[in-house]
PDB file of N, CA and C in Angstrom:
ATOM      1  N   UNK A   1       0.837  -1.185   0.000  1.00  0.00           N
ATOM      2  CA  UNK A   1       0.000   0.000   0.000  1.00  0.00           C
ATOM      3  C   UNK A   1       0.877   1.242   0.000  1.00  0.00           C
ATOM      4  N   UNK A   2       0.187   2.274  -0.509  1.00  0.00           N
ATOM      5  CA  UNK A   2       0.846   3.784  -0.592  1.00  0.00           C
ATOM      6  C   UNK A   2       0.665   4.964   0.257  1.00  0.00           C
ATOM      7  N   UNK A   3       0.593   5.430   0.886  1.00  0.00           N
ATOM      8  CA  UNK A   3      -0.218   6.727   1.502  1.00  0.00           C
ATOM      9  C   UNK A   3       0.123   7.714   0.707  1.00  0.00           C
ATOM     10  N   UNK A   4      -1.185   7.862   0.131  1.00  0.00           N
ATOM     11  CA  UNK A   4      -1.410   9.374  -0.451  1.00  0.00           C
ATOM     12  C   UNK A   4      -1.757  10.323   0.305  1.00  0.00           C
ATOM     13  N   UNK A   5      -2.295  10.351   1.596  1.00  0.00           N
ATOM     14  CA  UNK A   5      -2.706  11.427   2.390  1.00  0.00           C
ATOM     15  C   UNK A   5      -3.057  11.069   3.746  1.00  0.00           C
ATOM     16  N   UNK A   6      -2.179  11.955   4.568  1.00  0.00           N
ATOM     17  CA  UNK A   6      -2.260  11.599   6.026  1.00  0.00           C
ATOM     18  C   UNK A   6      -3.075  12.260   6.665  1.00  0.00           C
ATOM     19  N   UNK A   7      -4.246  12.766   7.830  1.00  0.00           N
ATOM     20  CA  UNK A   7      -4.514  14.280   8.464  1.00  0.00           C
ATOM     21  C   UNK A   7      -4.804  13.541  10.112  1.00  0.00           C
ATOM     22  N   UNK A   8      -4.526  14.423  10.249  1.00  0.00           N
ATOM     23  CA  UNK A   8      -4.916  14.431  12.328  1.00  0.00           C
ATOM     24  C   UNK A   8      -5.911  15.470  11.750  1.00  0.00           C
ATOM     25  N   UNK A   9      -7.157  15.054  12.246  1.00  0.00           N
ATOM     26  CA  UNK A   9      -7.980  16.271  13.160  1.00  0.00           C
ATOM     27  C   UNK A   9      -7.762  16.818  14.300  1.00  0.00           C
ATOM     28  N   UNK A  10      -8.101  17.968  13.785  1.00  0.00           N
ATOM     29  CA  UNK A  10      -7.624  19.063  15.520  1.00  0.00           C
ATOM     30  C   UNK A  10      -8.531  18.401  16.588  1.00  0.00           C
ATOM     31  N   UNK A  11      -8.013  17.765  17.732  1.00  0.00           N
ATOM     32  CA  UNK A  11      -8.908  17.913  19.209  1.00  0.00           C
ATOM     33  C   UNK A  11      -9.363  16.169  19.087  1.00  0.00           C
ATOM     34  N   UNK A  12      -8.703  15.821  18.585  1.00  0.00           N
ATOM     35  CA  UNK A  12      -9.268  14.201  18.165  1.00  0.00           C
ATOM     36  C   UNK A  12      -7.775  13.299  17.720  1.00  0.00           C
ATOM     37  N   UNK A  13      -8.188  12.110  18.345  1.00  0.00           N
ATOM     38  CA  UNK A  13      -7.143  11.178  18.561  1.00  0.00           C
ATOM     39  C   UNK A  13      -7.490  10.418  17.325  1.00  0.00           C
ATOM     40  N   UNK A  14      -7.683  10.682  16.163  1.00  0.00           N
ATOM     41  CA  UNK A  14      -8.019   9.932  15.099  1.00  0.00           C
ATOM     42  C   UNK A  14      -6.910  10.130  14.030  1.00  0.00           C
ATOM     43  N   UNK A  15      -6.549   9.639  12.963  1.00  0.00           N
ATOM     44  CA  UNK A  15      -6.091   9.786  11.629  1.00  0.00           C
ATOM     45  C   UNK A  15      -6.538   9.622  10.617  1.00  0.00           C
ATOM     46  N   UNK A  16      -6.963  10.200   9.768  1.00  0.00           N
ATOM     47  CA  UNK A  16      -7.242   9.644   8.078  1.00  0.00           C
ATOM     48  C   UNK A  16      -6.389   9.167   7.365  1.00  0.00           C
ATOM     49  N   UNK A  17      -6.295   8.002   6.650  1.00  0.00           N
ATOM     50  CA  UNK A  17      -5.140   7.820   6.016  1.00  0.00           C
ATOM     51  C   UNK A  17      -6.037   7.619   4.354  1.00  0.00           C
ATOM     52  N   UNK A  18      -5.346   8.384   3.734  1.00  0.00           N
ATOM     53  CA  UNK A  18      -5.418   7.716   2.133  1.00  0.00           C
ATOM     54  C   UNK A  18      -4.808   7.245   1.108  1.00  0.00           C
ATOM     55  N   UNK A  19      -5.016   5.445   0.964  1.00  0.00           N
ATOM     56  CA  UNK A  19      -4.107   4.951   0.216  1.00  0.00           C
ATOM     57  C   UNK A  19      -4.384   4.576  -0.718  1.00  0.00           C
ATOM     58  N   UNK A  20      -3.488   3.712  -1.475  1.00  0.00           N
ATOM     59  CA  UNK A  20      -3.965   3.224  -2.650  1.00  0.00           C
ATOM     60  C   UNK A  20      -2.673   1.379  -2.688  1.00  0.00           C
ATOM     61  N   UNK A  21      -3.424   0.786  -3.374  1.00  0.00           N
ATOM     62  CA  UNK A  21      -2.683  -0.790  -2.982  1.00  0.00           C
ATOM     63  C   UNK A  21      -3.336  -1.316  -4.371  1.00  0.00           C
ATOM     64  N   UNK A  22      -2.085  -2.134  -4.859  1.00  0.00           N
ATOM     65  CA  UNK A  22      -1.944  -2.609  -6.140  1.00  0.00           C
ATOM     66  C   UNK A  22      -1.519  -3.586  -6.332  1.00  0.00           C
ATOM     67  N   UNK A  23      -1.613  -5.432  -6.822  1.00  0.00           N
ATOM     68  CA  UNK A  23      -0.874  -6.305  -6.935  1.00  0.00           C
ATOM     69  C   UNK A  23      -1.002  -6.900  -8.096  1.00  0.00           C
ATOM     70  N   UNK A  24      -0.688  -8.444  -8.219  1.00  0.00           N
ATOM     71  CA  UNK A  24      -0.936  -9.106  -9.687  1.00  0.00           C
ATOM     72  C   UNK A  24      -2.044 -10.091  -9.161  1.00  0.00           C
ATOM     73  N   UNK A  25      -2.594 -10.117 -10.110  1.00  0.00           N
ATOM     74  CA  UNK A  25      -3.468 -11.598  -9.482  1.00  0.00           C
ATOM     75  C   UNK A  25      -3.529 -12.601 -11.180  1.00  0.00           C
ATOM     76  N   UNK A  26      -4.176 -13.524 -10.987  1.00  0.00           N
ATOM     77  CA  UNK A  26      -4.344 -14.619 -11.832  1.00  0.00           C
ATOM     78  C   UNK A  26      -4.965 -13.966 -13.098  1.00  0.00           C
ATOM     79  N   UNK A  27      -5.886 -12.891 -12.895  1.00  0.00           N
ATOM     80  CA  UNK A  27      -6.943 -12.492 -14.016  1.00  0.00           C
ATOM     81  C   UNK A  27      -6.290 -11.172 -14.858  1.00  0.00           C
ATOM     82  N   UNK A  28      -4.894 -10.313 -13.712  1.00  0.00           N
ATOM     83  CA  UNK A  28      -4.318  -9.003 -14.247  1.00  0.00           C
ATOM     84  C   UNK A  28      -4.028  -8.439 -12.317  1.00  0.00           C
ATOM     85  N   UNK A  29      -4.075  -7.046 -12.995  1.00  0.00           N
ATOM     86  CA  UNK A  29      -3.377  -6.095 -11.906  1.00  0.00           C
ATOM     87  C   UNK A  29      -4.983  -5.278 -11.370  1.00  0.00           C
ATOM     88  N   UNK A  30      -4.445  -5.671  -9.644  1.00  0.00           N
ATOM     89  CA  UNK A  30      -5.300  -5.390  -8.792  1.00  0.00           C
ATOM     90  C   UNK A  30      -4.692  -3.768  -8.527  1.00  0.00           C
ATOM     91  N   UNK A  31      -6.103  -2.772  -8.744  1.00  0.00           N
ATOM     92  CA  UNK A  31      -5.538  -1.821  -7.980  1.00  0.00           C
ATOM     93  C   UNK A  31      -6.724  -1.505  -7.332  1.00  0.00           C
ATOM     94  N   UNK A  32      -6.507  -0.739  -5.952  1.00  0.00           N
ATOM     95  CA  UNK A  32      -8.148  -0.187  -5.127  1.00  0.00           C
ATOM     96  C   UNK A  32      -7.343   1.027  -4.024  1.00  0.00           C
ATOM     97  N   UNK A  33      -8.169   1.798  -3.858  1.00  0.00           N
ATOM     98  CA  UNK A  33      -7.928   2.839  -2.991  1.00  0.00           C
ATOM     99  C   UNK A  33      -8.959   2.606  -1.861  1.00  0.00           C
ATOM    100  N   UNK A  34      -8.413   3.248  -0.751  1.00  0.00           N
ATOM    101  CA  UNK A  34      -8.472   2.964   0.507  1.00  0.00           C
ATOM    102  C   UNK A  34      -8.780   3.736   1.455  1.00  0.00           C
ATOM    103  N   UNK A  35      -9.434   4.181   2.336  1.00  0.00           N
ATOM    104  CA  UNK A  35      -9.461   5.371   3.220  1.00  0.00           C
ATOM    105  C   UNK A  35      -9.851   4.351   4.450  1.00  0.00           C
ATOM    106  N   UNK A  36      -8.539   4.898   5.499  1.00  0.00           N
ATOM    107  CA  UNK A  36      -8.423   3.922   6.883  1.00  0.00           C
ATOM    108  C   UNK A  36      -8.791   5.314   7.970  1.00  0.00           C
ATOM    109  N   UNK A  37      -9.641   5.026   9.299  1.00  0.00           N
ATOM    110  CA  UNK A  37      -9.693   5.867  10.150  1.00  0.00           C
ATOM    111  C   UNK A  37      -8.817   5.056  11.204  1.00  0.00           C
ATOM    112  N   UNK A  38      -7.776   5.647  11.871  1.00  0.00           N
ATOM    113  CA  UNK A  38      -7.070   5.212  12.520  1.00  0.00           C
ATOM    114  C   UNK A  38      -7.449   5.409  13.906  1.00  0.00           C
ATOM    115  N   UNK A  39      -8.235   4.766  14.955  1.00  0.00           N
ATOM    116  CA  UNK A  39      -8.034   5.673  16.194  1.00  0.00           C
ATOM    117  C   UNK A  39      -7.409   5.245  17.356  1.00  0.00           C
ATOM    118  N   UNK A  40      -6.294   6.258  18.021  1.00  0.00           N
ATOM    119  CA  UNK A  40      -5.494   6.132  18.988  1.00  0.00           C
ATOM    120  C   UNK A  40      -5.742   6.147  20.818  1.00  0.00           C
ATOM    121  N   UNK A  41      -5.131   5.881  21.367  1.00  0.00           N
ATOM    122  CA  UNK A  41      -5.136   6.140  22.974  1.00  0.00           C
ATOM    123  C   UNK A  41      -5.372   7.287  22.919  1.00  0.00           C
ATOM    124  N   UNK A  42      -5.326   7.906  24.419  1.00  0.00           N
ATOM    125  CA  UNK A  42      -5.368   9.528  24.242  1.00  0.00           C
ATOM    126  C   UNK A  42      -4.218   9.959  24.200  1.00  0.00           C
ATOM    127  N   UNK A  43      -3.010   8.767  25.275  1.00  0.00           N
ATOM    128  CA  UNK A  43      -1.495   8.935  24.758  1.00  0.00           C
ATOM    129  C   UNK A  43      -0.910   9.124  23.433  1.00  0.00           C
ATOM    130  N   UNK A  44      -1.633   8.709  22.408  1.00  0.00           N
ATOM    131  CA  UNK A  44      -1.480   8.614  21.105  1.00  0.00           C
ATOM    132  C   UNK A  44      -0.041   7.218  21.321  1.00  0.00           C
ATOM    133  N   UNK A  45      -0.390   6.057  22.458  1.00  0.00           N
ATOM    134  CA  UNK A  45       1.044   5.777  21.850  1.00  0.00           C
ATOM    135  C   UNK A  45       0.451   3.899  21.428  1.00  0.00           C
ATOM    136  N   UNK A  46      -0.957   3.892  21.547  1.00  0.00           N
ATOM    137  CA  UNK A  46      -1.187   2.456  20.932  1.00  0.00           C
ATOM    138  C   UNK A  46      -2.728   3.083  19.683  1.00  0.00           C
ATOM    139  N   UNK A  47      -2.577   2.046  19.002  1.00  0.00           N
ATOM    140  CA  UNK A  47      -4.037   2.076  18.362  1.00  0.00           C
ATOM    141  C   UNK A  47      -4.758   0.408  18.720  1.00  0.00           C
ATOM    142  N   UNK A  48      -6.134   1.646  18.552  1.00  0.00           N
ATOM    143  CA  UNK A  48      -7.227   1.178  19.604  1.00  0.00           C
ATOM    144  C   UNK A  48      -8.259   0.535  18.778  1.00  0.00           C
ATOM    145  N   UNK A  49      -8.437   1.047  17.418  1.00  0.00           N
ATOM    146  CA  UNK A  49      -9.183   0.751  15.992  1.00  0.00           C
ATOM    147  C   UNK A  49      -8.882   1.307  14.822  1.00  0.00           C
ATOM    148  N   UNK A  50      -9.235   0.716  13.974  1.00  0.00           N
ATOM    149  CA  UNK A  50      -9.174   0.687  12.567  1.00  0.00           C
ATOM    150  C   UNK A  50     -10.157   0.604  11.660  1.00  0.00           C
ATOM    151  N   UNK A  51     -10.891   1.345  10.584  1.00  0.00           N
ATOM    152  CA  UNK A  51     -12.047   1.267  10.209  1.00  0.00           C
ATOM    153  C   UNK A  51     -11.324   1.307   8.444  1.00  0.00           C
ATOM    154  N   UNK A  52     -11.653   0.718   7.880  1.00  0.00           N
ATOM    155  CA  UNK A  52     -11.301   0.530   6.595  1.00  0.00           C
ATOM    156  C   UNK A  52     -12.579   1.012   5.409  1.00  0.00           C
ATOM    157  N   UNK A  53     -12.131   1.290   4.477  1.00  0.00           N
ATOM    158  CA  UNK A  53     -13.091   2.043   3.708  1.00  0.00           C
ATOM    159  C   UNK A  53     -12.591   1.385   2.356  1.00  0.00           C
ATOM    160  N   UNK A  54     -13.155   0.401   1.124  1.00  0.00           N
ATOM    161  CA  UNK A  54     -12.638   0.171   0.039  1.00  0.00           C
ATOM    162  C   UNK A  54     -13.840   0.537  -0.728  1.00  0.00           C
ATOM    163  N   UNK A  55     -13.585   0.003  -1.907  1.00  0.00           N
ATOM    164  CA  UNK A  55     -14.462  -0.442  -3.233  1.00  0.00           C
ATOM    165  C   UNK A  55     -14.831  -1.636  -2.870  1.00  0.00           C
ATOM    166  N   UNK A  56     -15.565  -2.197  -2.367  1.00  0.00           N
ATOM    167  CA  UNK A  56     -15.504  -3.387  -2.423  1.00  0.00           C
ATOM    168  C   UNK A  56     -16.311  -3.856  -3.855  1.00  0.00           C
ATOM    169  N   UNK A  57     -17.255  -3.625  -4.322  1.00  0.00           N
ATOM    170  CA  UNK A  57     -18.044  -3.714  -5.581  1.00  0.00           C
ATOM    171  C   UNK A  57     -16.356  -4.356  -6.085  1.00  0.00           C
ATOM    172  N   UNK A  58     -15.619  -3.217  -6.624  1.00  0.00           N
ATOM    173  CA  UNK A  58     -14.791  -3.738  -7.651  1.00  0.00           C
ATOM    174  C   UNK A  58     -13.962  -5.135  -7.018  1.00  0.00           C
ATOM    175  N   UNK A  59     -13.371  -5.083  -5.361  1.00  0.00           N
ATOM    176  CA  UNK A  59     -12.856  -6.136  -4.906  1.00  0.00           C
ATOM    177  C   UNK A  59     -13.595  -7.140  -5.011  1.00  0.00           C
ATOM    178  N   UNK A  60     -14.885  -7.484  -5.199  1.00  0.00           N
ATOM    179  CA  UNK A  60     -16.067  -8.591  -5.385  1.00  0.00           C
ATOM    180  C   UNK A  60     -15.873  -8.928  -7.072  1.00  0.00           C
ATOM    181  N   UNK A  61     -15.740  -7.958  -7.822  1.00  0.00           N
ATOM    182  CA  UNK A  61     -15.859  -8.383  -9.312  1.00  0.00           C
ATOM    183  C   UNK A  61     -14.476  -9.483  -9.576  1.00  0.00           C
ATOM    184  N   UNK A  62     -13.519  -8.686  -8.856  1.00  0.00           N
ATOM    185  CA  UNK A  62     -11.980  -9.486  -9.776  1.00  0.00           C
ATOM    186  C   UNK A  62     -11.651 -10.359  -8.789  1.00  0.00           C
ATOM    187  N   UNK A  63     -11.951 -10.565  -7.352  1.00  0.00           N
ATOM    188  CA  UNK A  63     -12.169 -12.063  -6.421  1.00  0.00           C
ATOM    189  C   UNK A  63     -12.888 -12.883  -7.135  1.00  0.00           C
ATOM    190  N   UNK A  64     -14.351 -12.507  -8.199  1.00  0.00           N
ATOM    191  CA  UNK A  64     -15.011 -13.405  -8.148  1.00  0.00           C
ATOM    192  C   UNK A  64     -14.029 -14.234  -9.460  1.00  0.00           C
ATOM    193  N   UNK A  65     -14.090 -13.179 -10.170  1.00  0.00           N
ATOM    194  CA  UNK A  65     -12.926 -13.868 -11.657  1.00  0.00           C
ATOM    195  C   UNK A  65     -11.896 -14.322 -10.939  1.00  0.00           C
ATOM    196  N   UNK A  66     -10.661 -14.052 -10.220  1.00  0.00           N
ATOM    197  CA  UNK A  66     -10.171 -15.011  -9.891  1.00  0.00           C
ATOM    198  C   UNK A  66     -10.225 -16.616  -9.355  1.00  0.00           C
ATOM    199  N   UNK A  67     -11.487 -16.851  -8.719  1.00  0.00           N
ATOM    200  CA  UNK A  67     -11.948 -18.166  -8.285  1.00  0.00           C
ATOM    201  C   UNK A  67     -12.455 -18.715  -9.509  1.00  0.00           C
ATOM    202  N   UNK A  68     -13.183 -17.721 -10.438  1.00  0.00           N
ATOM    203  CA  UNK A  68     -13.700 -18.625 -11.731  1.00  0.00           C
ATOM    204  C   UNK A  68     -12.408 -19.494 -12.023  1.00  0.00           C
ATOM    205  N   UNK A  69     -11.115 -18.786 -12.591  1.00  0.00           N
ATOM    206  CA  UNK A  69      -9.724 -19.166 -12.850  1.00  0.00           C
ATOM    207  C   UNK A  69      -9.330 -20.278 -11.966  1.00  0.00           C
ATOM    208  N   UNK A  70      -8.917 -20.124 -10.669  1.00  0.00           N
ATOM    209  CA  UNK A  70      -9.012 -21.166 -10.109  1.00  0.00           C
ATOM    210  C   UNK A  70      -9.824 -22.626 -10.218  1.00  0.00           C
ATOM    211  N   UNK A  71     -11.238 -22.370 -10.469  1.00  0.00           N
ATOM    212  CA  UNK A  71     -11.820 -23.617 -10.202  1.00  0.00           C
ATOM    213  C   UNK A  71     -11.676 -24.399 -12.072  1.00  0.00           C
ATOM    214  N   UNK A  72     -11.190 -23.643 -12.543  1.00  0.00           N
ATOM    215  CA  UNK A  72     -11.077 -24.367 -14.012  1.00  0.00           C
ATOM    216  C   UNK A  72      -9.822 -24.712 -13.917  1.00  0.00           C
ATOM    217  N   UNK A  73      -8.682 -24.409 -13.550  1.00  0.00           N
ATOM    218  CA  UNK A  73      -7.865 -25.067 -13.139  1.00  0.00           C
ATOM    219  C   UNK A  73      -7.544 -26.081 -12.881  1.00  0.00           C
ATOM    220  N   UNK A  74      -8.317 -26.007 -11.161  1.00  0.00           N
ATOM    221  CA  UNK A  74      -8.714 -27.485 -10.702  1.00  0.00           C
ATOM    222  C   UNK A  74      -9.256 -28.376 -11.310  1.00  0.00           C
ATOM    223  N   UNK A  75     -10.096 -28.266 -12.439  1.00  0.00           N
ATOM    224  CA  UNK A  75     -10.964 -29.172 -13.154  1.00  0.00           C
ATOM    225  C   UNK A  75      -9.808 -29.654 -13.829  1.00  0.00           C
ATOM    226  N   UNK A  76      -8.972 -28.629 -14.602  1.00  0.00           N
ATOM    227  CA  UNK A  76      -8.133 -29.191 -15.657  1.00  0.00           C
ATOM    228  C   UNK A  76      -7.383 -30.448 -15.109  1.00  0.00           C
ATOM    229  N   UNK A  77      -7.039 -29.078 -14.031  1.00  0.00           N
ATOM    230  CA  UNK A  77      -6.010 -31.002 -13.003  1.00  0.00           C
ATOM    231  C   UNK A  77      -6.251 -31.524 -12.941  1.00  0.00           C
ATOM    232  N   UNK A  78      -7.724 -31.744 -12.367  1.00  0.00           N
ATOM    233  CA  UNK A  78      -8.380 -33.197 -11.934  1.00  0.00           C
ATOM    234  C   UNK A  78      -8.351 -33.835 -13.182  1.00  0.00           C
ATOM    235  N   UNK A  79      -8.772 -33.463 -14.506  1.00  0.00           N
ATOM    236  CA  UNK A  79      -8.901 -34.444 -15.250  1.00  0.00           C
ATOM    237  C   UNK A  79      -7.510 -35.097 -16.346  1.00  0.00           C
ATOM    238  N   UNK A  80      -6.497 -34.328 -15.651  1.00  0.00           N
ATOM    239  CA  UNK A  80      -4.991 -34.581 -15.924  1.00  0.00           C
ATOM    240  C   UNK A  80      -4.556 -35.551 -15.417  1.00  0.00           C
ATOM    241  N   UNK A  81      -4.596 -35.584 -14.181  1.00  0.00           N
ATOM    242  CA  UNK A  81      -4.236 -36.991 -12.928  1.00  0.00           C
ATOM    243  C   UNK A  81      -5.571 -38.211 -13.456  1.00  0.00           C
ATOM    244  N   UNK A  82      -6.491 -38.175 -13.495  1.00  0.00           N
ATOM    245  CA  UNK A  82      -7.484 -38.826 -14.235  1.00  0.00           C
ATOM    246  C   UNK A  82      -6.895 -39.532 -15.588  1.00  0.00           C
ATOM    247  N   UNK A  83      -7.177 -38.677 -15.976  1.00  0.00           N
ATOM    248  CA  UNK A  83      -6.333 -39.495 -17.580  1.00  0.00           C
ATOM    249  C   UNK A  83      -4.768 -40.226 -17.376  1.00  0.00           C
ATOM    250  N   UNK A  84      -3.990 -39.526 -17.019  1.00  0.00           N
ATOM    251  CA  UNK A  84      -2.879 -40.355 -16.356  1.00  0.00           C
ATOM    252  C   UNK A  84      -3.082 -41.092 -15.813  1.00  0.00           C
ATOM    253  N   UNK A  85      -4.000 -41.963 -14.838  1.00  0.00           N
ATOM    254  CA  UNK A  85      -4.298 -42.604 -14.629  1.00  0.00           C
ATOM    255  C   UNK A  85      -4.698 -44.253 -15.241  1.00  0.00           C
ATOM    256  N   UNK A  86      -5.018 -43.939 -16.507  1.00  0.00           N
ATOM    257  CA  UNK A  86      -5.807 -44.914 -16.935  1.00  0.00           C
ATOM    258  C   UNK A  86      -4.741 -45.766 -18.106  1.00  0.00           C
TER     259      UNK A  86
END
């Protein structure tokens, strides 16, 4: 992940963070942006929660294509060891 943008609110033990996170997967390149609320002690010296904010719509579309990929896979295999078999 990246941080594009950090803020403390004045008078509040919170953070905004805004990122963005990108990888490879089976189907192409994952990218999604992110907005995390961070919130701290009043020490500010542990965190206490984390609230995450995505796309999920788009994380649901290219999870789901990746398992499509996967399970044809598996089929292929299975019927690889199968035929070798016989």
């Amino acid at each position: 992940m990246t941080i594009r943008k950090l803020a403390y609110p004045l008078g509040q033990h919170e953070a905004v963070v805004h990122t963005t996170g990108s990888g490879k997967t089976l189907v192409g390149t994952y990218r999604n942006e992110y907005a995390l609320v961070v919130a701290f002690t009043e020490e500010k010296s542990k965190v206490v929660r984390v609230e995450e904010f995505a796309d999920a719509t788009f994380s649901d579309e290219i999870f789901a294509q990746v398992q499509v990929v996967q399970t044809r896979s598996k089929r292929a295999s299975s019927r690889l060891i199968y035929d070798s078999d016989r």
